[in-house]
PDB file of N, CA and C in Angstrom:
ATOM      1  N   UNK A   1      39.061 -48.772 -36.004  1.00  0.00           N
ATOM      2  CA  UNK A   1      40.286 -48.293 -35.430  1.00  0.00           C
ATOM      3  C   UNK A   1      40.558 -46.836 -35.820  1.00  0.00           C
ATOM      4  N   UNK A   2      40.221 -46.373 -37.033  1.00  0.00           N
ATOM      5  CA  UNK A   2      39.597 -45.245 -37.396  1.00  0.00           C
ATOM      6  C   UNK A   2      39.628 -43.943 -36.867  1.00  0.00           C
ATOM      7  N   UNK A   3      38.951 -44.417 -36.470  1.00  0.00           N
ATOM      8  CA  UNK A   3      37.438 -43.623 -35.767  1.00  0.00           C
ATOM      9  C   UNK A   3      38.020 -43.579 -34.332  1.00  0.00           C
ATOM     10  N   UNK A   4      38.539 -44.547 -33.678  1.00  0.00           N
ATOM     11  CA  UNK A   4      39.424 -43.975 -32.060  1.00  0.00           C
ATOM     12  C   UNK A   4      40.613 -43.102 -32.067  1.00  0.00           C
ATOM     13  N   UNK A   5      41.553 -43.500 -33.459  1.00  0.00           N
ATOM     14  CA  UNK A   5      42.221 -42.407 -33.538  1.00  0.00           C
ATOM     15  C   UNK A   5      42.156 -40.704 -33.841  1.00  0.00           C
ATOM     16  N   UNK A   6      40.721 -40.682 -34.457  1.00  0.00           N
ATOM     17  CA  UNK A   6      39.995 -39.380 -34.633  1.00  0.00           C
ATOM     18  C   UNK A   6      39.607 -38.863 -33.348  1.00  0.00           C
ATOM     19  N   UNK A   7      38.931 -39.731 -32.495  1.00  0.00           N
ATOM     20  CA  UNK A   7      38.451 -39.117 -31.647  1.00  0.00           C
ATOM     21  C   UNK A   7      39.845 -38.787 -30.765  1.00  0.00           C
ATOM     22  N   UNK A   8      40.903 -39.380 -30.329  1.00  0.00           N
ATOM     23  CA  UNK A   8      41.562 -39.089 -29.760  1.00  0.00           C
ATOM     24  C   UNK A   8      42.445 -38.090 -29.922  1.00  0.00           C
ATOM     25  N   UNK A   9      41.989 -37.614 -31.585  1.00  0.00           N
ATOM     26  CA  UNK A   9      42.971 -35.991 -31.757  1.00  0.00           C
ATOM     27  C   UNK A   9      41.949 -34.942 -31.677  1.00  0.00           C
ATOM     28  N   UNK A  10      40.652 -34.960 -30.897  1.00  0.00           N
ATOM     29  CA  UNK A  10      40.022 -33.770 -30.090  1.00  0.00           C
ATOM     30  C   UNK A  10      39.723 -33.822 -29.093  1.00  0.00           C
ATOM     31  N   UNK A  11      40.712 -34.583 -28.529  1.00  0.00           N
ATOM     32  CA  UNK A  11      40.478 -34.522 -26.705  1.00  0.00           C
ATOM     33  C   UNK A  11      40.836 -32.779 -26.352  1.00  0.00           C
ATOM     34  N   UNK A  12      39.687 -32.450 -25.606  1.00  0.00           N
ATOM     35  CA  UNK A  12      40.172 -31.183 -24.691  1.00  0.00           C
ATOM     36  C   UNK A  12      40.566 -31.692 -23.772  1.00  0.00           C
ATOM     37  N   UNK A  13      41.059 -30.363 -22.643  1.00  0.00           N
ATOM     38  CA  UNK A  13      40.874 -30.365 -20.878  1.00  0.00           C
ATOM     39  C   UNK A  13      39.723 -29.067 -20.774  1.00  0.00           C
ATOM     40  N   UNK A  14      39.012 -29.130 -19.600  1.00  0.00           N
ATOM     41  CA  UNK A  14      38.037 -28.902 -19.143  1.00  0.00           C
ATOM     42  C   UNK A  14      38.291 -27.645 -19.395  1.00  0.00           C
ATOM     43  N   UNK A  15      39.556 -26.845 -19.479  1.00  0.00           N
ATOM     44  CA  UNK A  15      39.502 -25.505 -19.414  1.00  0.00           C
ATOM     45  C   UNK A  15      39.396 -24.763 -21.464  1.00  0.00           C
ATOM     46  N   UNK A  16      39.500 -25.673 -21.969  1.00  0.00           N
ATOM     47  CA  UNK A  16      39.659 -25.697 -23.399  1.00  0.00           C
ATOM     48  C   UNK A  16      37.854 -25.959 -23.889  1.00  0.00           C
ATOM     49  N   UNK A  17      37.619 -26.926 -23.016  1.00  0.00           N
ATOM     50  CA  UNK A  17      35.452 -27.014 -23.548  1.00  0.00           C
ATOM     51  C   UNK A  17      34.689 -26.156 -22.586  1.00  0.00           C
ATOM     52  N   UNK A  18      35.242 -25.775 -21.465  1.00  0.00           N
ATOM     53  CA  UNK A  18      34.290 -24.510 -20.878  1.00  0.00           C
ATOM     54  C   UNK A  18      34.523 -22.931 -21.461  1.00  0.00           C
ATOM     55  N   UNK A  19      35.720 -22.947 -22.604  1.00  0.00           N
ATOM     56  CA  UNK A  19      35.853 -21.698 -22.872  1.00  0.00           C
ATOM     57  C   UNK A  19      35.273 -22.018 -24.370  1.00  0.00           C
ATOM     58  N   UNK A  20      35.110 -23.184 -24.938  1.00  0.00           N
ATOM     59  CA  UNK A  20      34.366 -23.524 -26.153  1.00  0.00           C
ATOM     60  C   UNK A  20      32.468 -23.115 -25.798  1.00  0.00           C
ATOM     61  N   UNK A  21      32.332 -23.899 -24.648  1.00  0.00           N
ATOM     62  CA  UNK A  21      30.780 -23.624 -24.183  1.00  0.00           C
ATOM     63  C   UNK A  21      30.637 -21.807 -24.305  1.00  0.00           C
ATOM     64  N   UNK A  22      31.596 -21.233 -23.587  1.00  0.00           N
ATOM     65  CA  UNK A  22      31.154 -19.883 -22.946  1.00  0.00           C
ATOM     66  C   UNK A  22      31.155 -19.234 -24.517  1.00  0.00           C
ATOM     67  N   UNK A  23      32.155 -19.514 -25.617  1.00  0.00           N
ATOM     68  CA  UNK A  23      32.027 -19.146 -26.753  1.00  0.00           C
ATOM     69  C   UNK A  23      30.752 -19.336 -27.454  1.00  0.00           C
ATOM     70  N   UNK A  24      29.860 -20.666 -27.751  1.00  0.00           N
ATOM     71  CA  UNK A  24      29.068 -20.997 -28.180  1.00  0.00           C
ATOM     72  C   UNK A  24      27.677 -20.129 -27.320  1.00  0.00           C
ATOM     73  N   UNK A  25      27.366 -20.006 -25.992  1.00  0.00           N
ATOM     74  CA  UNK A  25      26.494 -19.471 -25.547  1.00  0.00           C
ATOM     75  C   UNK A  25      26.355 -18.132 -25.743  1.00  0.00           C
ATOM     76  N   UNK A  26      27.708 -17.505 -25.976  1.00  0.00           N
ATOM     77  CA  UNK A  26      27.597 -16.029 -26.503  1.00  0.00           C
ATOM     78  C   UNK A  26      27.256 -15.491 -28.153  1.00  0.00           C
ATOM     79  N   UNK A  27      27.458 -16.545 -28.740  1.00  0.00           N
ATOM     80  CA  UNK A  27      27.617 -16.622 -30.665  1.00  0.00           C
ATOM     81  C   UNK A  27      25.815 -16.252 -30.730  1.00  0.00           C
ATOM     82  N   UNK A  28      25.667 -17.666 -29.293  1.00  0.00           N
ATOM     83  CA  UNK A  28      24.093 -18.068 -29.853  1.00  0.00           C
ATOM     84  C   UNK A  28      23.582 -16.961 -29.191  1.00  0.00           C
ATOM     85  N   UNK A  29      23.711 -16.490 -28.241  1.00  0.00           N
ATOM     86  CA  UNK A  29      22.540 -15.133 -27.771  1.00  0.00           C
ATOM     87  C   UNK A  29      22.633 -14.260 -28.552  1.00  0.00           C
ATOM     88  N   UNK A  30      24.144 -13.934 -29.331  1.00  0.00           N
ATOM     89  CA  UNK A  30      23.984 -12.696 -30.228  1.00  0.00           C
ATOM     90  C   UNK A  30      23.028 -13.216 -31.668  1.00  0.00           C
ATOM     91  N   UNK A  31      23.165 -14.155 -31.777  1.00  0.00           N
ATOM     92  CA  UNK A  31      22.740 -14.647 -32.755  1.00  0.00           C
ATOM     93  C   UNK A  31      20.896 -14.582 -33.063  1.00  0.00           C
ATOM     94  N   UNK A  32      20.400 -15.116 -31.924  1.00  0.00           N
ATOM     95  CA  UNK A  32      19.098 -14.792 -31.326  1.00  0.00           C
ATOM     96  C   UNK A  32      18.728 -13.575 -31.174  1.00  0.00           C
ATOM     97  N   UNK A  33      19.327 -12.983 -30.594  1.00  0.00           N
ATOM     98  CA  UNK A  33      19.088 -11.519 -30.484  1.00  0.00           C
ATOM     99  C   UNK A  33      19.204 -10.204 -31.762  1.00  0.00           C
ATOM    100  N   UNK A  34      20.164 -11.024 -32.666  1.00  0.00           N
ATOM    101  CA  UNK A  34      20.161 -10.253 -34.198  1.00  0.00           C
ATOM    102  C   UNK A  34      18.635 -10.469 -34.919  1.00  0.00           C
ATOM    103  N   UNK A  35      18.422 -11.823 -34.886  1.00  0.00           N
ATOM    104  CA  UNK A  35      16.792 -11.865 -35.526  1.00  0.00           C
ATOM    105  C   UNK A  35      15.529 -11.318 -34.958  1.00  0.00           C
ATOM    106  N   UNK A  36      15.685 -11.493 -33.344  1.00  0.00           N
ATOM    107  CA  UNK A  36      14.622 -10.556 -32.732  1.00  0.00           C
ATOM    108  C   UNK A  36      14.776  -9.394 -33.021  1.00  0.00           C
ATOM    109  N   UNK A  37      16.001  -8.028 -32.975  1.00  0.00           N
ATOM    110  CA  UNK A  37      16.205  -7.499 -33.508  1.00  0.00           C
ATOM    111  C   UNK A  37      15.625  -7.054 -34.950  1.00  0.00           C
ATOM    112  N   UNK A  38      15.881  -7.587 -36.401  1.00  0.00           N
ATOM    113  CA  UNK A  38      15.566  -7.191 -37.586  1.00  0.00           C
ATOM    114  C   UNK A  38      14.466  -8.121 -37.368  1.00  0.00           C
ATOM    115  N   UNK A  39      13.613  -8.867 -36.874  1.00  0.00           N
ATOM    116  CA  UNK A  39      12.049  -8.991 -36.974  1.00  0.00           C
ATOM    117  C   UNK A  39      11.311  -8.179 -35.934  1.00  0.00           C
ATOM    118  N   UNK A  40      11.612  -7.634 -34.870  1.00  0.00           N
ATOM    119  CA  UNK A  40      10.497  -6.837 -34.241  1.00  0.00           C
ATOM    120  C   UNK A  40      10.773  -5.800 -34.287  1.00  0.00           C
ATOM    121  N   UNK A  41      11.985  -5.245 -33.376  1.00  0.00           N
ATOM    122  CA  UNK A  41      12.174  -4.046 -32.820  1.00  0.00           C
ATOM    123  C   UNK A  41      12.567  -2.972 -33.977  1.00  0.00           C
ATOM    124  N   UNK A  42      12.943  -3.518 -35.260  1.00  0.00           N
ATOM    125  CA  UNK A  42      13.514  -2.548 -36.331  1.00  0.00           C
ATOM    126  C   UNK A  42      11.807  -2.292 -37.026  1.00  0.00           C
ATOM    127  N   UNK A  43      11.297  -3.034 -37.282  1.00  0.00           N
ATOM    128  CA  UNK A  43      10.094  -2.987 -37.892  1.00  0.00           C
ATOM    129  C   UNK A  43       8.872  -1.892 -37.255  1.00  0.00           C
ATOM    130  N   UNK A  44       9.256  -2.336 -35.609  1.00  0.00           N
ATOM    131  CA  UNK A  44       8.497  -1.578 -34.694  1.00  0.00           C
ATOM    132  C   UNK A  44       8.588  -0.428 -34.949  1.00  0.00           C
ATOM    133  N   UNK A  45       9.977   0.011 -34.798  1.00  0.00           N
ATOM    134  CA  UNK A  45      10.474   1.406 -35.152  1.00  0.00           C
ATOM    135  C   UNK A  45      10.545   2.190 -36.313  1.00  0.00           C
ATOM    136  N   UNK A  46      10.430   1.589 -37.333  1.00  0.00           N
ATOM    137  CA  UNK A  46       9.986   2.641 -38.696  1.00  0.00           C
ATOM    138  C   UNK A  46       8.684   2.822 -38.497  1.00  0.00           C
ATOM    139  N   UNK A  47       8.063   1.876 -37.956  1.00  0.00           N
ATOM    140  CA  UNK A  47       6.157   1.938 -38.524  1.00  0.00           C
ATOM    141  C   UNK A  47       6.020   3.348 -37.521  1.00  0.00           C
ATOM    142  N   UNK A  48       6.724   3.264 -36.849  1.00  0.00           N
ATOM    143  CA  UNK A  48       6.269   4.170 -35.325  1.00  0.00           C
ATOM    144  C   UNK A  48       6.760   5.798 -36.254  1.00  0.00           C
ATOM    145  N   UNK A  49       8.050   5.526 -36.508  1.00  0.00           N
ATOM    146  CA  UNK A  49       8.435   6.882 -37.098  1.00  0.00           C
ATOM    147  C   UNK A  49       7.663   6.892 -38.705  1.00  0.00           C
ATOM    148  N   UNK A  50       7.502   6.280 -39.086  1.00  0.00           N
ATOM    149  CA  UNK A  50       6.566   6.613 -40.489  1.00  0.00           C
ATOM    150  C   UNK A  50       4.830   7.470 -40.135  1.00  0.00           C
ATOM    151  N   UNK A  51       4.361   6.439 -39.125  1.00  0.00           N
ATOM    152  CA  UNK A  51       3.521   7.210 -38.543  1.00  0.00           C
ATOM    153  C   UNK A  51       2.704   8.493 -37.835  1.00  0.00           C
ATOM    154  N   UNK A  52       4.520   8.921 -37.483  1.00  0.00           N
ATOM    155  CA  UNK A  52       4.423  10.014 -36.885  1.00  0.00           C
ATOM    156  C   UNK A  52       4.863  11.432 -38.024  1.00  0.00           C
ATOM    157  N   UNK A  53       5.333  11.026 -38.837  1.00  0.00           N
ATOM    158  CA  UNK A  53       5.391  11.780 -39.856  1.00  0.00           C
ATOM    159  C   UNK A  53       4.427  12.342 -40.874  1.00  0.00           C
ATOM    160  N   UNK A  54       3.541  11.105 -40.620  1.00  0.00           N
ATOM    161  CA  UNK A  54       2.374  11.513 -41.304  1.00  0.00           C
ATOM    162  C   UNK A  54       1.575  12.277 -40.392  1.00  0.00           C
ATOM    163  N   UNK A  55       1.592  12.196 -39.613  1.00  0.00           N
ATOM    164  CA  UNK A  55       0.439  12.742 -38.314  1.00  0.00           C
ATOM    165  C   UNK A  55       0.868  14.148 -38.264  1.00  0.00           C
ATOM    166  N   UNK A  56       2.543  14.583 -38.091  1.00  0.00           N
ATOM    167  CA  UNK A  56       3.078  16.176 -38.398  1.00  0.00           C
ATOM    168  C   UNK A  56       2.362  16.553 -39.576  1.00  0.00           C
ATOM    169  N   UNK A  57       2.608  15.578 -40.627  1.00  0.00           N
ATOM    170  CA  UNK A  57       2.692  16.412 -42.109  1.00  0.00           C
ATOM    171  C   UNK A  57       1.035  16.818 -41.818  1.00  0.00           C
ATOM    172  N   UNK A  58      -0.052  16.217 -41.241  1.00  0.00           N
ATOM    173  CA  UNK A  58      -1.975  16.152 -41.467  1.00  0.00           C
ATOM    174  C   UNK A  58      -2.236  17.440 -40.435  1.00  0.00           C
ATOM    175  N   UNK A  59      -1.078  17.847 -39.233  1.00  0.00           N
ATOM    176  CA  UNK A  59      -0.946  18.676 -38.241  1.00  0.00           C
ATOM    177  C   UNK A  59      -1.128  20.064 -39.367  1.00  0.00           C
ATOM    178  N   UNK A  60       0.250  19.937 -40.167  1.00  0.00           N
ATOM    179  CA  UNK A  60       0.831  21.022 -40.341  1.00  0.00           C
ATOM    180  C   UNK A  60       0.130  21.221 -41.805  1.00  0.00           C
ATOM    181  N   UNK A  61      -0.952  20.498 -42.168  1.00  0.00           N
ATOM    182  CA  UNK A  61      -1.942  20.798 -43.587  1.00  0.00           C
ATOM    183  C   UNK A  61      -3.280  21.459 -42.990  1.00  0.00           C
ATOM    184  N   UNK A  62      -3.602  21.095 -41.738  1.00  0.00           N
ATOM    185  CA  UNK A  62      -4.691  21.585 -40.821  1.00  0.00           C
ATOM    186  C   UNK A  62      -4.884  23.219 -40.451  1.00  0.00           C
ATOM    187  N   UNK A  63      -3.370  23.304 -40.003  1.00  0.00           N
ATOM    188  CA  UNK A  63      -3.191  24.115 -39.705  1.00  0.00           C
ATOM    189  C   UNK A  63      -3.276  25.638 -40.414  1.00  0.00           C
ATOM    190  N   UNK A  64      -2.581  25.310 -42.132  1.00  0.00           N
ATOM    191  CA  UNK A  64      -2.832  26.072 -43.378  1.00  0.00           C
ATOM    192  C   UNK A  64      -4.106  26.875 -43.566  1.00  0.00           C
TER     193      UNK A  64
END
C-alpha cells in the first residue's frame, strides 16, 4: 500500500515529462560531448600545436 501511495505523489502531465525528457536529452548530449571533447579534440590540438612549435623552433636553428 506503500508503494501506491509513492507512486501516486510523482504523477506528471505530459507537459511536465516532455519538458523532463527534453531536459534529460540535452544534460546527456552535453554530457557526451564534454568527454569527446577532453578525449579527442583537446588532445588533438596540443599534439598539433606542440608539433608545430617544434618544427618553427628546427626552421629557425636551420636557418642560423
Amino acid at each position: 500500500m506503500a508503494l501506491n501511495k509513492t507512486i501516486r505523489q510523482f504523477n506528471m502531465d505530459l507537459s511536465q515529462f516532455s519538458g523532463f525528457l527534453i531536459f534529460l536529452s540535452i544534460f546527456t548530449m552535453g554530457f557526451w560531448l564534454m568527454i569527446f571533447l577532453l578525449s579527442f579534440v583537446v588532445p588533438y590540438w596540443l599534439f598539433g600545436n606542440i608539433k608545430e612549435i617544434f618544427k618553427y623552433r628546427k626552421e629557425g636553428k636551420n636557418k642560423k
